[in-house]
Protein backbone atom coordinates (compact mmCIF):
# COMPACT_ATOMS: atom_id res chain seq x y z
CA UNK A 1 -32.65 -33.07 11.17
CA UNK A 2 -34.54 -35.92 12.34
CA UNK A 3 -36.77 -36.20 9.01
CA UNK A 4 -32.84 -35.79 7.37
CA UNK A 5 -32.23 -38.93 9.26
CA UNK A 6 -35.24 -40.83 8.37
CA UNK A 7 -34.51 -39.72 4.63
CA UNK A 8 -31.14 -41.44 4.86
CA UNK A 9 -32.07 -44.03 6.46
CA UNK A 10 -35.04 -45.11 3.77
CA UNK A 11 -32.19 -44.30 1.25
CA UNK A 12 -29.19 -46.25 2.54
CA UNK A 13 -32.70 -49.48 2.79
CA UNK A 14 -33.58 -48.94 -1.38
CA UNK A 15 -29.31 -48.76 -2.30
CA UNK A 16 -28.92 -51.74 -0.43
CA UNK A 17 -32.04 -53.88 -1.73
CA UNK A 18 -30.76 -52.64 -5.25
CA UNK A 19 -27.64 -53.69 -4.75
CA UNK A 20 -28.08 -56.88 -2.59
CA UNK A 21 -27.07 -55.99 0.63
CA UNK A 22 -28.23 -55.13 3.91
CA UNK A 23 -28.24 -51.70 5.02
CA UNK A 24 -25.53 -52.20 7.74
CA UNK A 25 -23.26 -53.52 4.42
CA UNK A 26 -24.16 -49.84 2.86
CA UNK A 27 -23.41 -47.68 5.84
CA UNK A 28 -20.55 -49.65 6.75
CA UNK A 29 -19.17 -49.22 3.30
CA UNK A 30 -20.25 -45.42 3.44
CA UNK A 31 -18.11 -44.94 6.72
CA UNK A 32 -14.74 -46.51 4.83
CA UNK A 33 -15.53 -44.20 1.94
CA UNK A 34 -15.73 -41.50 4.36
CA UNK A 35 -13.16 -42.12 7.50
CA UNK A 36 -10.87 -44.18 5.64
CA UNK A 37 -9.15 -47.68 6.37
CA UNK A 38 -9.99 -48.64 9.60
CA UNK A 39 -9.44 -51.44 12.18
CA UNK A 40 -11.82 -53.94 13.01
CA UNK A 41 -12.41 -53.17 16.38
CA UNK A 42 -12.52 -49.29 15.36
CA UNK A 43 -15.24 -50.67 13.05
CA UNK A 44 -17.17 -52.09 15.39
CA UNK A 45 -17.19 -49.38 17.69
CA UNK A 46 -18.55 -46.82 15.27
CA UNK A 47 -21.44 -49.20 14.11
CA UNK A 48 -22.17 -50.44 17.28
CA UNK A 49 -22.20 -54.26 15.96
CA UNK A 50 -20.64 -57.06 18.58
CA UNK A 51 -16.92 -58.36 17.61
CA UNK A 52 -18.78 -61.45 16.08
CA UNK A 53 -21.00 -59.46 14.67
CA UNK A 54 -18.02 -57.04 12.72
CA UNK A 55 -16.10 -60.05 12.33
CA UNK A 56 -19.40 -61.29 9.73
CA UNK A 57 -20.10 -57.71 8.48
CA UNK A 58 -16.41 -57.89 6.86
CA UNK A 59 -16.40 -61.20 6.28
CA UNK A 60 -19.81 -60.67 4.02
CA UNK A 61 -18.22 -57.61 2.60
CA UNK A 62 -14.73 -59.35 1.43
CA UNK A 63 -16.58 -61.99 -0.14
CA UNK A 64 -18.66 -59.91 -2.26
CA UNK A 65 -15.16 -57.98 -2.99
CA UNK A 66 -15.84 -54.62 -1.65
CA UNK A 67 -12.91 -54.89 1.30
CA UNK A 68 -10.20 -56.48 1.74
CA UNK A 69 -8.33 -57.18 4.82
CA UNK A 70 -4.42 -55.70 5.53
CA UNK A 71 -1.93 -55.94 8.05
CA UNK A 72 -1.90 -53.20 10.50
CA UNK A 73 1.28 -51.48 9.44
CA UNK A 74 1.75 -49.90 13.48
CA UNK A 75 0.59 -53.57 14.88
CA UNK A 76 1.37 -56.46 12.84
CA UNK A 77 -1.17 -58.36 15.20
CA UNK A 78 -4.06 -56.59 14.25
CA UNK A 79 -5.52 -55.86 10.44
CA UNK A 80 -7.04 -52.92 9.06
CA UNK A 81 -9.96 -53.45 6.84
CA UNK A 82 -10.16 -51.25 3.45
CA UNK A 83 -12.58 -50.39 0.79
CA UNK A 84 -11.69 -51.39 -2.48
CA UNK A 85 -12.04 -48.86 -4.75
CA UNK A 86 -12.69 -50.12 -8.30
CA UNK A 87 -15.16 -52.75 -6.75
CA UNK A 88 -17.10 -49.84 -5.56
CA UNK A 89 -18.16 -48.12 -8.44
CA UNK A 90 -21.30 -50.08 -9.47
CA UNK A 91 -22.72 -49.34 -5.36
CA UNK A 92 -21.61 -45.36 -5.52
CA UNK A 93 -23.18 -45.17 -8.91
CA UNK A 94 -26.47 -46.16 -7.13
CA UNK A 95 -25.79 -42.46 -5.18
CA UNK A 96 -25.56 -40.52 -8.48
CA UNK A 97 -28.73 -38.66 -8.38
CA UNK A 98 -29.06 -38.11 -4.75
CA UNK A 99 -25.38 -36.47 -5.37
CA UNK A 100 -26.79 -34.42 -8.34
CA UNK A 101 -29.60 -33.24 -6.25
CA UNK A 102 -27.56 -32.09 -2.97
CA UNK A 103 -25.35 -30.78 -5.30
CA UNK A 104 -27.76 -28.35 -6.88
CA UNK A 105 -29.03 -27.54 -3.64
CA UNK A 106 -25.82 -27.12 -2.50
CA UNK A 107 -24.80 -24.74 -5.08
CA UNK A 108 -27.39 -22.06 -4.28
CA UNK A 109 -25.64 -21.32 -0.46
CA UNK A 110 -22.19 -18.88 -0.60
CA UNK A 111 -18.98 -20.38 1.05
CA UNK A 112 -19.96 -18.14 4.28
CA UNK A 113 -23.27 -20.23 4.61
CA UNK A 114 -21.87 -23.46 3.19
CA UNK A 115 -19.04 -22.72 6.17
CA UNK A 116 -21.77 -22.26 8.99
CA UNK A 117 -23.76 -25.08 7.19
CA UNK A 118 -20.58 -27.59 7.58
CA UNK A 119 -19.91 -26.45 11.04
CA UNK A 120 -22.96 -27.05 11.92
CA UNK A 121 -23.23 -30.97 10.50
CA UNK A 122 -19.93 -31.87 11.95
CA UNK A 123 -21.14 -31.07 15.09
CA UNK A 124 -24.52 -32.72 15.03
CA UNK A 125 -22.08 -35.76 13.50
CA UNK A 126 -20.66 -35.46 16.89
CA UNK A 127 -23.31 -35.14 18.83
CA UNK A 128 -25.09 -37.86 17.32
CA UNK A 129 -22.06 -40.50 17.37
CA UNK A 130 -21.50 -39.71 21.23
CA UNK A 131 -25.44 -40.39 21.81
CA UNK A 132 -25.29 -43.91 19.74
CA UNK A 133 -22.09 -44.38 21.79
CA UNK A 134 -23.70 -43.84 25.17
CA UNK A 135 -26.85 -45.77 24.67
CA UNK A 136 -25.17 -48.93 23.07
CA UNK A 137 -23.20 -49.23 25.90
CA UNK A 138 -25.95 -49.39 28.36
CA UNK A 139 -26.92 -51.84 26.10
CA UNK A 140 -26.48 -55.79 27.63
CA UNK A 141 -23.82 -57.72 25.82
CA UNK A 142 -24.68 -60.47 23.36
């Protein structure tokens, strides 16, 4: 799992000096893609970055077009920051073969192991997001 990570890591580094990012822009993007729409501050607590620092990361990312900013339809105070879509594609396309490859590999489990399989990631996820979560808040405040 941790060579898994390291993989991804190196991977989300070469996407984002292809596309002209950072690799915080790609993972960031990757987590909209994934979780959906999301506030700000919900943002910045799942990457870890400071308020300033989230407040940059989307301001970086709506000026190259890949989100845009809405009104928080529960709080009118607050906005929730989307991907958008269409602007997208060129950046996803740069995923296309590791897709094709974990699809192939993918293909050779049944849906009993692919089950176990998926159980298994989503709680790693968890595990993982609750151990970021722990140490950057022992962190000291910028």
């Amino acid at each position: 799992m941790r060579l898994m990570s390291s993989f991804d890591a190196l991977l989300s580094h070469a996407i984002a000096k292809r596309a002209g990012v950072n690799p915080t822009d790609v993972e960031t993007m990757d987590l909209l893609n994934t979780l959906g729409p999301m506030t700000a501050g919900e943002l910045s607590r799942r990457t870890g970055l400071t308020t300033g620092a989230t407040t940059r990361l989307i301001d970086r990312l709506a000026r190259k077009g890949y989100v845009r900013r809405t009104p928080d339809e529960s709080d009118r105070r607050r906005v929730v920051i989307e991907p958008i879509e269409e602007n997208l594609a060129p950046l996803q396309a740069l995923f296309d073969p590791v897709i094709e490859r974990m699809n192939a590999a993918w293909a050779t489990f049944s849906h009993e192991e692919l089950a176990s399989i998926l159980d298994f990631v989503r709680k790693s996820n968890a595990a993982v997001a609750e151990a970021n979560a722990e140490l950057r808040s022992a962190l000291p405040q910028a």
